[in-house]
Protein backbone atom coordinates (compact mmCIF):
# COMPACT_ATOMS: atom_id res chain seq x y z
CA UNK A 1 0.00 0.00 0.00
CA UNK A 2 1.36 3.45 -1.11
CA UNK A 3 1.79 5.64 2.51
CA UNK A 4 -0.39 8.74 2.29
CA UNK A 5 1.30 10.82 4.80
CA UNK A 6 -2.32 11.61 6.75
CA UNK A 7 -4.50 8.92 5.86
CA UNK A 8 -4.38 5.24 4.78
CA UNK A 9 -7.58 5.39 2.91
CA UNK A 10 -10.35 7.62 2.15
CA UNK A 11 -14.08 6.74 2.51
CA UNK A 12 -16.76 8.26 0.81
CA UNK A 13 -20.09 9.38 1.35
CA UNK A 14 -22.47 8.96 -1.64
CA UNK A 15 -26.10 11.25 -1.84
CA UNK A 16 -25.19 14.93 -1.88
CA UNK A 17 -21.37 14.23 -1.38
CA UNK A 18 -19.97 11.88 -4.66
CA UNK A 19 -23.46 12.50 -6.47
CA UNK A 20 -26.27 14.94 -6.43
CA UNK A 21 -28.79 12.75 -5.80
CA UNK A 22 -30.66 14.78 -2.91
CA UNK A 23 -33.29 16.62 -5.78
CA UNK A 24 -33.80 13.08 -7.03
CA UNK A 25 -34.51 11.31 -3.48
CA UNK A 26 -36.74 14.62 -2.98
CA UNK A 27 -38.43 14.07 -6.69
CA UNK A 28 -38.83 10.24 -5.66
CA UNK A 29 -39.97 11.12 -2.60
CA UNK A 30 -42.60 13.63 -3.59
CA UNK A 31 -44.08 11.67 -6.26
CA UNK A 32 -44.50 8.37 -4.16
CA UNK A 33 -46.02 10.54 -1.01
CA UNK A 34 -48.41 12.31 -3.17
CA UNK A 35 -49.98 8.99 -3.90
CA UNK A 36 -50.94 9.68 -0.51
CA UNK A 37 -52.02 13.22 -0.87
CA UNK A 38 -48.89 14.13 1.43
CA UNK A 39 -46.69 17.34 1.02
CA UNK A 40 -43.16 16.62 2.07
CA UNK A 41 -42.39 19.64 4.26
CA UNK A 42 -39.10 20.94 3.30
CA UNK A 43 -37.74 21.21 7.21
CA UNK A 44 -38.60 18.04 7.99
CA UNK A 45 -36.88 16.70 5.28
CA UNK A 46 -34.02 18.32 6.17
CA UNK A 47 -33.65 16.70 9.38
CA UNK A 48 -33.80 13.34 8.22
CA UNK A 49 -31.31 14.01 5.50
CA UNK A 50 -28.43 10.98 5.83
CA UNK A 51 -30.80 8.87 7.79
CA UNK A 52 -30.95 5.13 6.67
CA UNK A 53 -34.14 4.86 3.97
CA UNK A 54 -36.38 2.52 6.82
CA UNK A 55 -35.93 5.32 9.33
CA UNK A 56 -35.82 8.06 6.86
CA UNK A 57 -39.13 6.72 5.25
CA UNK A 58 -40.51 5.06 8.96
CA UNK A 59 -40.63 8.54 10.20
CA UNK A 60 -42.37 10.25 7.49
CA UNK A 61 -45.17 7.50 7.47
CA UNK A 62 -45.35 8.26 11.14
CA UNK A 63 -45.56 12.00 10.76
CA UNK A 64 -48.30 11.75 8.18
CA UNK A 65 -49.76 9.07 9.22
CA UNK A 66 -49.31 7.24 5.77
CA UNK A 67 -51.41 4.55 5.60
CA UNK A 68 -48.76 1.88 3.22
CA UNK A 69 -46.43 -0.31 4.98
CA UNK A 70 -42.86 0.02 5.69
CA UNK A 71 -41.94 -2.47 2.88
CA UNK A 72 -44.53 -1.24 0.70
CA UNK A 73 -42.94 2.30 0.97
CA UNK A 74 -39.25 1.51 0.11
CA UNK A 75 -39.79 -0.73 -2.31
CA UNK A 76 -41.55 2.40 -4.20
CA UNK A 77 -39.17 4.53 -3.72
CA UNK A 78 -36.15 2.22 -4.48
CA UNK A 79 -37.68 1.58 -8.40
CA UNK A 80 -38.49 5.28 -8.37
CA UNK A 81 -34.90 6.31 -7.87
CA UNK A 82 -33.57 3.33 -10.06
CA UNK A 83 -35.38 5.10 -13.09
CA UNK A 84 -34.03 8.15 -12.05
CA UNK A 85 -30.37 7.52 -11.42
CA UNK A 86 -29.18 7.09 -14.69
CA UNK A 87 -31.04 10.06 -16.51
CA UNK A 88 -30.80 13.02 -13.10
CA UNK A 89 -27.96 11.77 -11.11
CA UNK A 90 -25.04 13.83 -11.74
CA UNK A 91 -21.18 14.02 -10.27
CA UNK A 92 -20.92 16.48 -8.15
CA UNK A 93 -17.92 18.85 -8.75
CA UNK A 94 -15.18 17.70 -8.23
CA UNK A 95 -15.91 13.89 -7.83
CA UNK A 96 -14.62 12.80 -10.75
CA UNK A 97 -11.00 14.55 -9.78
CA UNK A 98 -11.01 13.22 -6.32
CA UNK A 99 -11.53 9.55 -7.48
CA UNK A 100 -8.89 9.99 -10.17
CA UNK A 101 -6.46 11.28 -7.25
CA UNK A 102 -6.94 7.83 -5.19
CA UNK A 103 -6.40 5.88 -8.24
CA UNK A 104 -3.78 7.53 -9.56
CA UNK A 105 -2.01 7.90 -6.01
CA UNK A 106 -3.43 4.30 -5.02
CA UNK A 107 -5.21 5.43 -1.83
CA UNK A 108 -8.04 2.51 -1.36
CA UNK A 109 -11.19 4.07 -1.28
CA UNK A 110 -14.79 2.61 -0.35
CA UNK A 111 -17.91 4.13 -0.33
CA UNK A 112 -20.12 3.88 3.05
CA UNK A 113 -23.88 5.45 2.19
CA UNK A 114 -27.44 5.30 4.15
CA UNK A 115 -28.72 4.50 0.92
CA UNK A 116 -29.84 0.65 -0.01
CA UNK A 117 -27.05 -1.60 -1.88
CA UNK A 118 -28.90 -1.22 -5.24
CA UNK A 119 -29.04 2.57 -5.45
CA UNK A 120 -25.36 2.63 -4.45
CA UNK A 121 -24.48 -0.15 -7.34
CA UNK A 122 -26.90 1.42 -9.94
CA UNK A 123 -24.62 4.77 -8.96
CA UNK A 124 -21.66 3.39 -9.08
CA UNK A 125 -22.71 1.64 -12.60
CA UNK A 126 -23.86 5.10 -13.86
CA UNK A 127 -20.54 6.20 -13.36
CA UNK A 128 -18.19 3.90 -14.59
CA UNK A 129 -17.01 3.83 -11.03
CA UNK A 130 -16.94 0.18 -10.94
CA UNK A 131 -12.95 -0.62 -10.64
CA UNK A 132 -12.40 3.23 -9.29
CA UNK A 133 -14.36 2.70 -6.08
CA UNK A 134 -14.97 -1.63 -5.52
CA UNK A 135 -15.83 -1.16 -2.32
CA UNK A 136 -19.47 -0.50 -1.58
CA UNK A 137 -20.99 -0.26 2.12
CA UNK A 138 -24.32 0.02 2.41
CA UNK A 139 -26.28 0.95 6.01
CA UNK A 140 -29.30 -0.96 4.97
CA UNK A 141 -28.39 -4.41 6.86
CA UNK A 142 -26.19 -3.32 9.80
CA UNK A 143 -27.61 -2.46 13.37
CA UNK A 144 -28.38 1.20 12.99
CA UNK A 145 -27.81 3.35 10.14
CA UNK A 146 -25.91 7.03 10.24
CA UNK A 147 -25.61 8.65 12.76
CA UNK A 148 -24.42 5.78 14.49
CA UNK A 149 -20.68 4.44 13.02
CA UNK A 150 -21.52 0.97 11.77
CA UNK A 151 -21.52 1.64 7.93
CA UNK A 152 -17.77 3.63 8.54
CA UNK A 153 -16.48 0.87 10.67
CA UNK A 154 -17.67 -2.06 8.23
CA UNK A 155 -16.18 -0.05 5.07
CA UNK A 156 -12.81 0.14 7.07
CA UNK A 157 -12.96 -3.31 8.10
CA UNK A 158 -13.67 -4.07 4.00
CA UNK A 159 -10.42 -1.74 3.09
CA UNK A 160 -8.29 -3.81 6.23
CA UNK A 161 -7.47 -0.24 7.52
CA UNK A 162 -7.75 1.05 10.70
CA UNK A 163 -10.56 3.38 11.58
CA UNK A 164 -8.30 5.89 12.64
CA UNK A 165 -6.07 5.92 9.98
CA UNK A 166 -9.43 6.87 7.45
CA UNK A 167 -10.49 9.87 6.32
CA UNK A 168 -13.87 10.02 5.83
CA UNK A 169 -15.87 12.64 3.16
CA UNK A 170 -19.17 13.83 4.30
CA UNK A 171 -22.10 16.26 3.35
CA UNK A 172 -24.17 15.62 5.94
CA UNK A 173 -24.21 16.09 9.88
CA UNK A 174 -25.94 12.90 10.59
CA UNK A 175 -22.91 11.60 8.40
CA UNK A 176 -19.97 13.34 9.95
CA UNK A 177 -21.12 11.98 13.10
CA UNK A 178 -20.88 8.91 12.08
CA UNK A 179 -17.39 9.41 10.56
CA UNK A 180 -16.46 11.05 13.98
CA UNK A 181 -17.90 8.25 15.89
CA UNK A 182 -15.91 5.70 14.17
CA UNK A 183 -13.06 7.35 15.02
CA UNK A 184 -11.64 8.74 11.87
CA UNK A 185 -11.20 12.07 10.76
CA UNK A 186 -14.12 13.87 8.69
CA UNK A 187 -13.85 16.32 5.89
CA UNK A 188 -17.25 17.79 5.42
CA UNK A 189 -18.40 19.15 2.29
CA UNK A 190 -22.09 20.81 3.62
CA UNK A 191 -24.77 20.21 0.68
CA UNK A 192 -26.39 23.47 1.34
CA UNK A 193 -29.74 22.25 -0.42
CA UNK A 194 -30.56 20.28 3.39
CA UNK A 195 -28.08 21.76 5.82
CA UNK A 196 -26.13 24.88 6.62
CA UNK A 197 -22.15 25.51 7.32
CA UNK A 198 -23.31 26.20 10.89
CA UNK A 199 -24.84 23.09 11.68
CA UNK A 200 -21.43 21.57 11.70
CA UNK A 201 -20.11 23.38 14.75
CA UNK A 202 -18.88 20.60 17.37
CA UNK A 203 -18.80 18.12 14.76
CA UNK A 204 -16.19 18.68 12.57
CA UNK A 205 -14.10 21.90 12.08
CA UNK A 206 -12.62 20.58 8.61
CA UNK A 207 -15.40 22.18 6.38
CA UNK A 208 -14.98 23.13 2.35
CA UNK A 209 -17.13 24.38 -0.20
CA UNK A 210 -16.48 21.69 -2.87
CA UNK A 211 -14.48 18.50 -3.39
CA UNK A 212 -11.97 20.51 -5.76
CA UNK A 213 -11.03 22.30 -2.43
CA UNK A 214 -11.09 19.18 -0.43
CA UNK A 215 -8.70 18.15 -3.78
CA UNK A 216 -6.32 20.99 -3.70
CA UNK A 217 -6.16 20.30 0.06
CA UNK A 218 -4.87 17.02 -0.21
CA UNK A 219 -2.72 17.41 -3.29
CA UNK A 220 -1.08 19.72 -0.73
CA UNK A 221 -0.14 17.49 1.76
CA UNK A 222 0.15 14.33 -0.12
């Protein structure tokens, strides 16, 4: 394994970090709840923002009382968003770089989402990220989704690196917890379409505006 001088591996985040998925999960979202004459309110959403889908989705059917089952719910939304993903879901800026940094420098990278295996695969496939990133951790079968560290300490455990040794890429506070409960160090790039810069006081204090400056920043020390 090439040294990096900070970090042995980087782990990334996936909706609203890699990918700008978050107006598609909304679209999805919208258009499955209004089956159910249900308006997503926009705060709300924010708040569960990086949550694993059943508790994302098990708390909106308990706010609004929606009447479908648990099961019945995902399983709507999961072939809504595997329509969308290959048409809507778009790099965000600087992904592509990032990724091409870690291969290029051979840093082993993984990705540890919320989101259900097959939206992280279809993703992944979307983006000819296959060999780049073959890694995927998904929340959806461990004990308890973001905030808690499972998905960050099973995607280290996958890379054989020690937690502390990973940096971890986040848009999210329910994510950078996670990161920061784990143990490893968390870069946070805030997605300001569901949180603010504020919102990641006590968390983390390594915040940037993009992933070319979370790029630059490790071309500098590398």
């Amino acid at each position: 394994m090439t040294r990096y001088r900070e970090f042995d591996a980087i782990i990334f985040d996936m909706d609203g970090l890699l990918v700008d998925t978050e107006p598609v999960w909304e679209e999805a979202e919208t258009d499955m709840l209004g089956q159910y004459n249900v308006t997503l309110d926009a705060d709300v959403r924010m708040g569960l923002v990086g949550l694993r889908n059943d508790v994302f989705l098990g708390r909106l059917k308990e706010r609004y009382n929606i009447p479908a089952t648990l099961d019945e719910l995902q399983i709507d939304v999961i072939g809504r968003m595997l329509k969308l993903i290959p048409v809507k879901a778009k790099p965000m800026a600087g992904a592509e770089e990032i990724i091409q940094f870690a291969v290029k420098t051979k840093i082993p990278v993984a990705i540890a989402s919320s989101s259900p295996g097959a939206i992280i695969e279809a993703v992944v496939k979307s983006n000819r990220w296959e060999t780049a990133i073959p890694v995927l951790c998904s929340a959806e079968h461990l004990l308890a989704g973001k905030p808690e560290p499972h998905v960050y300490l099973e995607a280290a455990k996958l890379l054989n690196v020690e937690p502390t040794r990973c940096l971890a890429l986040e848009d999210s506070t329910n994510g950078a917890r996670a990161a920061i409960a784990a143990g490893m160090t968390c870069y946070a790039v805030p997605d300001l379409s569901h949180t603010r810069w504020e919102a990641f006081a006590g968390i983390t204090d390594h915040l940037f505006h993009n992933l070319h400056d979370v790029l630059h920043h490790l071309q500098q020390v590398h």
